[in-house]
C-alpha atoms as a PDB file:
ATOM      1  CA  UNK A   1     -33.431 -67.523-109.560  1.00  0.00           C
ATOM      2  CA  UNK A   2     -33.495 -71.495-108.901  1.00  0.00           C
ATOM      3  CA  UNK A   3     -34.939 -70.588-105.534  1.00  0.00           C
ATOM      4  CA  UNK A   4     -38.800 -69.912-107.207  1.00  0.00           C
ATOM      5  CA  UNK A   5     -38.594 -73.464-108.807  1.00  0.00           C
ATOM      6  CA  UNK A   6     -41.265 -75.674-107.242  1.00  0.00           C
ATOM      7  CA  UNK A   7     -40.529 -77.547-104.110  1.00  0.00           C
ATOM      8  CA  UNK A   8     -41.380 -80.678-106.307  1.00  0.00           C
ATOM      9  CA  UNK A   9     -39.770 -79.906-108.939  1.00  0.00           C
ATOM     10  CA  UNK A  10     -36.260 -80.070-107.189  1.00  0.00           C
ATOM     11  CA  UNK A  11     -37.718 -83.070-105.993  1.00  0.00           C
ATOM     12  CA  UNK A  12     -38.442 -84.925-109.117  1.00  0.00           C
ATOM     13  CA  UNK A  13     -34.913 -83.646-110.231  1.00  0.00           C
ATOM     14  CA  UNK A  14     -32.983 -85.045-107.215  1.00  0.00           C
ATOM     15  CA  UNK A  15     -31.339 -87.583-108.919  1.00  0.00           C
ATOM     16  CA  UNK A  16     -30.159 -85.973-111.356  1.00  0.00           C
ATOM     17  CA  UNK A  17     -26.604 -84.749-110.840  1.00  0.00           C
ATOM     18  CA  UNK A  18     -23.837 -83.958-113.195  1.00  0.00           C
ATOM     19  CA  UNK A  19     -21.409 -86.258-110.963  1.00  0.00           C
ATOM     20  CA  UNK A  20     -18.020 -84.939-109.111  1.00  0.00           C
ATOM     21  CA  UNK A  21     -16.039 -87.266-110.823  1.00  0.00           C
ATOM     22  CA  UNK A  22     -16.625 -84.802-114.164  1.00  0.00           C
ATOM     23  CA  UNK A  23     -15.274 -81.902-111.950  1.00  0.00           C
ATOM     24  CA  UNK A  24     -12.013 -80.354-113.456  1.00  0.00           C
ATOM     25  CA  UNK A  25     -10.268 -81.816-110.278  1.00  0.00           C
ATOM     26  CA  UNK A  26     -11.237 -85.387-111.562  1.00  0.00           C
ATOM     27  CA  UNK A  27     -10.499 -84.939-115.140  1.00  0.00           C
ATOM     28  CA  UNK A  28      -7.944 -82.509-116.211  1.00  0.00           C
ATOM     29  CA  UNK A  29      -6.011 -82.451-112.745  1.00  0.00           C
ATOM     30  CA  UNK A  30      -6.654 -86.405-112.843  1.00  0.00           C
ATOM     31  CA  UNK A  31      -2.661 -87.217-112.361  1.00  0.00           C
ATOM     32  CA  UNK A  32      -1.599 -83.704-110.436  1.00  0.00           C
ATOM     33  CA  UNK A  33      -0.524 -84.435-106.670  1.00  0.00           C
ATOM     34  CA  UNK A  34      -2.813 -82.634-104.611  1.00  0.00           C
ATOM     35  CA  UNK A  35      -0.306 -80.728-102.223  1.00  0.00           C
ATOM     36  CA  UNK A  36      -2.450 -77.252-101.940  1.00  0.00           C
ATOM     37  CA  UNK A  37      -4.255 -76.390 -99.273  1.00  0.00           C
ATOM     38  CA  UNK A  38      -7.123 -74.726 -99.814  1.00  0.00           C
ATOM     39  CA  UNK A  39      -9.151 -73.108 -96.787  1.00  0.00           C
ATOM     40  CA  UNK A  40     -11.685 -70.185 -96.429  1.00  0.00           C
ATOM     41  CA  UNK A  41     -12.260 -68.088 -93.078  1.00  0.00           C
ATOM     42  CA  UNK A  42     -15.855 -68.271 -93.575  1.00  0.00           C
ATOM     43  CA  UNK A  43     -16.520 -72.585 -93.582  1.00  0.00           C
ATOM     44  CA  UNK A  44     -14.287 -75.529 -93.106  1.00  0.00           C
ATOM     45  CA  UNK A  45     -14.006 -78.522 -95.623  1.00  0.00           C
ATOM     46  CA  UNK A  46     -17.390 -80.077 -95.701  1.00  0.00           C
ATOM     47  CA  UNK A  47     -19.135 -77.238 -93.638  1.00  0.00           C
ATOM     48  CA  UNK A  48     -22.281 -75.589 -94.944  1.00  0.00           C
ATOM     49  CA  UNK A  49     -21.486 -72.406 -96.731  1.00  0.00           C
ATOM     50  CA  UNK A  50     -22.943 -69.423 -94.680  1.00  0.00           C
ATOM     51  CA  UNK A  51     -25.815 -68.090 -96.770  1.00  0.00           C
ATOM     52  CA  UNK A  52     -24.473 -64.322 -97.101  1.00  0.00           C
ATOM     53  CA  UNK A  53     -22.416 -65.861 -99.860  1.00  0.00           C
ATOM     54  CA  UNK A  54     -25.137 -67.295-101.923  1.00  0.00           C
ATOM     55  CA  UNK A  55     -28.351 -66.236-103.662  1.00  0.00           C
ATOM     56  CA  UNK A  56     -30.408 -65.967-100.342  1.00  0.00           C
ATOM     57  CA  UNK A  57     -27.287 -63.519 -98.966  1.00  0.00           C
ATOM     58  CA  UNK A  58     -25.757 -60.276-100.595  1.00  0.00           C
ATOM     59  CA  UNK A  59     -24.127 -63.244-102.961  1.00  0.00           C
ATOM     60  CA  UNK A  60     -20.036 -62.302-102.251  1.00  0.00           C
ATOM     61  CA  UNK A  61     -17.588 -64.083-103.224  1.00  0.00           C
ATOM     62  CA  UNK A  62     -16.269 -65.962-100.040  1.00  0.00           C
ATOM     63  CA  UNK A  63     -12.500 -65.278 -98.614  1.00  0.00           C
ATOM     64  CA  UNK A  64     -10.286 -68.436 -99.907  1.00  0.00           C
ATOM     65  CA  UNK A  65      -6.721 -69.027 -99.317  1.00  0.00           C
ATOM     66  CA  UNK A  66      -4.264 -71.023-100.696  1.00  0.00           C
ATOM     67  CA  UNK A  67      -0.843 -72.223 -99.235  1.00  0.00           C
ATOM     68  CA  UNK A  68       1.534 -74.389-100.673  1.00  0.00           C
ATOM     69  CA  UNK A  69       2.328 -73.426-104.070  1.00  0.00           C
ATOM     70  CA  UNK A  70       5.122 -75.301-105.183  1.00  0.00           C
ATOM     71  CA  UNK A  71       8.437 -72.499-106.139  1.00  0.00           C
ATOM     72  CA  UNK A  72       7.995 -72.972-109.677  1.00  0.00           C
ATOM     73  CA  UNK A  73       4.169 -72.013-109.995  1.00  0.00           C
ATOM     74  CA  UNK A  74       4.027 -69.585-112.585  1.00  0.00           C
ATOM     75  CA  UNK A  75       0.250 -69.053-112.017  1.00  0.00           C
ATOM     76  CA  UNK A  76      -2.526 -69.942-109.880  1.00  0.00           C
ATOM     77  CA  UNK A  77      -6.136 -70.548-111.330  1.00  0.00           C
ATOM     78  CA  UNK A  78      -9.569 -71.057-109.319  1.00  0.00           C
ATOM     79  CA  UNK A  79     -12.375 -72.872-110.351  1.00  0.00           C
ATOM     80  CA  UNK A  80     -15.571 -73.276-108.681  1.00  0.00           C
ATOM     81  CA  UNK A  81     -17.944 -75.473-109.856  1.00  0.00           C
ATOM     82  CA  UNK A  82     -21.343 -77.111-108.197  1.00  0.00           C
ATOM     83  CA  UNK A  83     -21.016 -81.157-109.205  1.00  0.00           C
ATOM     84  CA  UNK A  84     -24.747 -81.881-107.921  1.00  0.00           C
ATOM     85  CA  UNK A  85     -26.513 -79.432-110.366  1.00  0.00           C
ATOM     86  CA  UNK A  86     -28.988 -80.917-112.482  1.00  0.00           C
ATOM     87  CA  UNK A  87     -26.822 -80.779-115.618  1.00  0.00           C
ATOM     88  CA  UNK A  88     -24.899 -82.596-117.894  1.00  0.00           C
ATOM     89  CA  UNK A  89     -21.361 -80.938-116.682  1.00  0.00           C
ATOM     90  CA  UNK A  90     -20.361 -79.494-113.307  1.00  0.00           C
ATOM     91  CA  UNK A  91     -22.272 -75.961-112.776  1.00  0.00           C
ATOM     92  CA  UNK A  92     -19.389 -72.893-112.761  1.00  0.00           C
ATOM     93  CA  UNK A  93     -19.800 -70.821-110.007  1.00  0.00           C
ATOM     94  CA  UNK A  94     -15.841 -69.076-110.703  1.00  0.00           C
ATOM     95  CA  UNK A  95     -13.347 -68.517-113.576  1.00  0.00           C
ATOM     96  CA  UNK A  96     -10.525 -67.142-112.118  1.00  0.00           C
ATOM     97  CA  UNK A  97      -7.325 -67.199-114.076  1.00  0.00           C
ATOM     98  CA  UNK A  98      -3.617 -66.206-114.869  1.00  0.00           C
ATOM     99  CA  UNK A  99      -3.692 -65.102-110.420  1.00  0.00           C
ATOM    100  CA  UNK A 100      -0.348 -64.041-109.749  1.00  0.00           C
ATOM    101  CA  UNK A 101       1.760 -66.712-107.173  1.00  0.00           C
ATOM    102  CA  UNK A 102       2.195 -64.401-104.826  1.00  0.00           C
ATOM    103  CA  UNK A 103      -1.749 -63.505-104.354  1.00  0.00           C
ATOM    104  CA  UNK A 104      -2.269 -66.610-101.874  1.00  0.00           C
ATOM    105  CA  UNK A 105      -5.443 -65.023-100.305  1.00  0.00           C
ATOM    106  CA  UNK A 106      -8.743 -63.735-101.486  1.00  0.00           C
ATOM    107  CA  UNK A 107     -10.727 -61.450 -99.053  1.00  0.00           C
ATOM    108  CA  UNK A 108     -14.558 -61.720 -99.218  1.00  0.00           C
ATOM    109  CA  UNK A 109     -15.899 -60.217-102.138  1.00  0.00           C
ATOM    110  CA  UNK A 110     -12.425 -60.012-104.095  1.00  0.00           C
ATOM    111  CA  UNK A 111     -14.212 -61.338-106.885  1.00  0.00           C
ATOM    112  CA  UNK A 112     -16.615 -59.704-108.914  1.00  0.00           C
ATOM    113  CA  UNK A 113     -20.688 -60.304-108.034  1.00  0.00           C
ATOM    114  CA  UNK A 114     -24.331 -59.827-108.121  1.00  0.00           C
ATOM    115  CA  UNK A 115     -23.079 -57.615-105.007  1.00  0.00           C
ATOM    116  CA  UNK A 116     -20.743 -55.508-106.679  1.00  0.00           C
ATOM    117  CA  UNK A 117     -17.533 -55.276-109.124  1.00  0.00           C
ATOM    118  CA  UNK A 118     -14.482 -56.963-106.494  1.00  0.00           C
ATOM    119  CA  UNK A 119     -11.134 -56.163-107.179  1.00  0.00           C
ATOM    120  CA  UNK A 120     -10.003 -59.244-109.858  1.00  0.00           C
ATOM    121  CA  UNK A 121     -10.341 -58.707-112.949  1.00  0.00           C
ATOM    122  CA  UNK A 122      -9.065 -62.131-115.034  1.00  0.00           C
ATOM    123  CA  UNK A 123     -12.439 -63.840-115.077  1.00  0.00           C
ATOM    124  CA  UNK A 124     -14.095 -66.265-116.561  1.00  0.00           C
ATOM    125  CA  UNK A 125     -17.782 -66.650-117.167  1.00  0.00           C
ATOM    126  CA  UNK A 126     -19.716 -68.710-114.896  1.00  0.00           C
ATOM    127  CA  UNK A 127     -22.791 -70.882-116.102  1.00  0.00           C
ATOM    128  CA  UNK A 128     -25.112 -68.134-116.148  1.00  0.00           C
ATOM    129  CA  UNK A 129     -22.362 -66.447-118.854  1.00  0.00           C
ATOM    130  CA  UNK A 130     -21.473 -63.639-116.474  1.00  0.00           C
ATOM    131  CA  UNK A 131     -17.502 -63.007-115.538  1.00  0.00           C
ATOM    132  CA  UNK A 132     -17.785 -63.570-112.019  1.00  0.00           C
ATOM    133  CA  UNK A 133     -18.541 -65.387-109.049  1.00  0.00           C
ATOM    134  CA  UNK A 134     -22.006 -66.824-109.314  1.00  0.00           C
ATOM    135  CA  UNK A 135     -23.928 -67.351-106.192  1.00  0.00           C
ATOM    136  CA  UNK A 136     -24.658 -71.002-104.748  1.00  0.00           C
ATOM    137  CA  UNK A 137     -28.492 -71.082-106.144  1.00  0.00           C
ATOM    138  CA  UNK A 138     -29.552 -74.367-105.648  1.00  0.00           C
ATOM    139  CA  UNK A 139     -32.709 -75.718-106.435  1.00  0.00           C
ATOM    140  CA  UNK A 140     -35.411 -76.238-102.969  1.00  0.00           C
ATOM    141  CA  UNK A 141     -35.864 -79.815-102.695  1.00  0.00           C
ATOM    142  CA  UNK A 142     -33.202 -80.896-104.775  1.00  0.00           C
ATOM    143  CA  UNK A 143     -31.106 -82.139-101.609  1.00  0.00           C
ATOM    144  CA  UNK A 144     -27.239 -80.331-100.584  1.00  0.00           C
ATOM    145  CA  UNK A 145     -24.598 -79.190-103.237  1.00  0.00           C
ATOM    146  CA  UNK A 146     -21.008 -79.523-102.665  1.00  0.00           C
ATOM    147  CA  UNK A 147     -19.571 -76.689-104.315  1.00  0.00           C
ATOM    148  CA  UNK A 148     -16.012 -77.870-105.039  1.00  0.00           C
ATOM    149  CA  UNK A 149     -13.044 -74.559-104.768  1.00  0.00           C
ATOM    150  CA  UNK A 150     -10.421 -76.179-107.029  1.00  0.00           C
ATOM    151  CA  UNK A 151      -7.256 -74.284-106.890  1.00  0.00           C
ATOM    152  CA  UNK A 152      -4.369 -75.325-109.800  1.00  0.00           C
ATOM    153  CA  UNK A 153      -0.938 -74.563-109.622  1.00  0.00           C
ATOM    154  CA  UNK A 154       0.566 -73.920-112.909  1.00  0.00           C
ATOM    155  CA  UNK A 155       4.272 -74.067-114.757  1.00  0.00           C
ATOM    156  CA  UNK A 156       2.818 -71.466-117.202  1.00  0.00           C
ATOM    157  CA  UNK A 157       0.061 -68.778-117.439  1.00  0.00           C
ATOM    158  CA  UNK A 158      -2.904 -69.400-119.419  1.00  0.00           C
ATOM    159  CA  UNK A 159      -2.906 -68.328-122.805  1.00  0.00           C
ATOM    160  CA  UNK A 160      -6.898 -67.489-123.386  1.00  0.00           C
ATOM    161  CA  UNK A 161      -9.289 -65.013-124.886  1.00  0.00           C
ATOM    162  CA  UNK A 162     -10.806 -62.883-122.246  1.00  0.00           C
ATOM    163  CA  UNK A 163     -14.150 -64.232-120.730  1.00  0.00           C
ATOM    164  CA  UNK A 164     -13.217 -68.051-121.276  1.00  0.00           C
ATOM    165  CA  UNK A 165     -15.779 -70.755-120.868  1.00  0.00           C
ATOM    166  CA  UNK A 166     -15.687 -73.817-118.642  1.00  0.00           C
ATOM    167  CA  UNK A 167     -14.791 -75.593-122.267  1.00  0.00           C
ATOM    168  CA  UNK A 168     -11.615 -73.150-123.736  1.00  0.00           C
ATOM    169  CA  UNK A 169     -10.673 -72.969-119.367  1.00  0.00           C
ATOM    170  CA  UNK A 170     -10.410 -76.748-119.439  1.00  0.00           C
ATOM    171  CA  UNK A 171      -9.017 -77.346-122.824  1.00  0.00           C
ATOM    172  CA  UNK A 172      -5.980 -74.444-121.669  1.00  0.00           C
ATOM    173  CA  UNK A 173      -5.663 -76.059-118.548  1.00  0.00           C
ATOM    174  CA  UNK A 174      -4.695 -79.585-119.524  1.00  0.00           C
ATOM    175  CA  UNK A 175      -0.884 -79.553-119.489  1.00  0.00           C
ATOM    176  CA  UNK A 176       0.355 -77.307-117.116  1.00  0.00           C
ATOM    177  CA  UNK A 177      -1.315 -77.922-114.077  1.00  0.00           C
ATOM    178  CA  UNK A 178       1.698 -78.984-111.420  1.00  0.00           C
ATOM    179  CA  UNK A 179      -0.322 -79.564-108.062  1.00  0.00           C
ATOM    180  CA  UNK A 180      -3.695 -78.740-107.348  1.00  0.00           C
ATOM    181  CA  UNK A 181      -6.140 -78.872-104.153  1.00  0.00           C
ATOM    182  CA  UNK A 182      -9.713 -78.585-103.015  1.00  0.00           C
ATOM    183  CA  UNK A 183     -11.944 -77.416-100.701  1.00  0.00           C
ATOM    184  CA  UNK A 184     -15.490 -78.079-100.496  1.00  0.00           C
ATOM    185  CA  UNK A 185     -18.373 -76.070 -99.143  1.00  0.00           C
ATOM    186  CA  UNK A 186     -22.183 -77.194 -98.906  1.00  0.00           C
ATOM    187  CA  UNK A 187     -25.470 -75.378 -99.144  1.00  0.00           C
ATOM    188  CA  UNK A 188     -29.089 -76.931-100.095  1.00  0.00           C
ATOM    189  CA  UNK A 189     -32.461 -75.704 -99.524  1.00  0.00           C
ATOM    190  CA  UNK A 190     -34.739 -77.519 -97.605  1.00  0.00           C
END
């Protein structure tokens, strides 16, 4: 959708970036010791995300894993969200909450897409108020997007209405949240 905006209008909007430091990691998460590991088969920490997993691909969700879940996690929550969008807040990309401890890994396309329905079902919705996994759509010309995977280790599940929002997520998941970690993943149009 972003991708038929004018080259220079991504330009003109370059600057303009919500800001990681407004990223759930940075705010709600602020004082949880970040002890997970979070890693995907598909790109490394700081690698360019490979395009079949955004808006100029089939738009899966990409595989993510996360290891070292302290014993007492009750729950395990993902958030996805795109810092550098031209926005006032942090663009969601994922809502995934209330994951069982023992579900460490999440194959490609686990989550549910543009390219079809996954296999989790405890969503959220994304910016563009779908439950799902939105694709990285960044504007052309507005420069790279880190897309931040947060993952939060929790001493409780999540208490929410189905289909929360980035604002009822956050508000439910300031408390709880015992460690946390992060993995980041780039993509930008030229």
């Amino acid at each position: 959708m972003l991708e038929k905006l004018p080259h220079a209008v991504g330009e003109a909007l370059s600057g303009i970036r919500a800001g990681a430091e407004k990223a759930a990691f940075h705010t709600v998460a602020a004082r949880a010791p970040a002890v997970l590991r979070v890693t995907s088969g598909a790109f490394a920490d700081g690698a360019a995300i490979p395009a079949r997993f955004t808006a100029d691909g089939e738009g899966l969700s990409p595989p993510l894993a996360v290891a070292g879940l302290p014993e007492e996690t009750a729950a395990l929550v993902l958030l996805v969200e795109d810092p550098d969008a031209p926005s006032p807040h942090p663009l969601v990309h994922l809502i995934a909450w209330n994951l069982r401890p023992g579900d460490r890994a999440f194959a490609e396309g686990d989550f549910a897409s543009p390219a079809g329905e996954g296999s989790r079902h405890d969503l959220g919705r994304n910016s563009f108020l779908k439950d799902g996994w939105l694709p990285p759509d960044p504007p052309t010309g507005h420069g790279p997007h880190h897309y931040l995977f947060q993952a939060f280790a929790l001493s409780r599940p999540l208490d929410l209405p189905a289909s929360p929002g980035r604002g009822a997520f956050l508000d439910a998941l300031d408390g709880p949240i015992i460690a946390k970690g992060l993995l980041t993943g780039i993509y930008e149009r030229a």
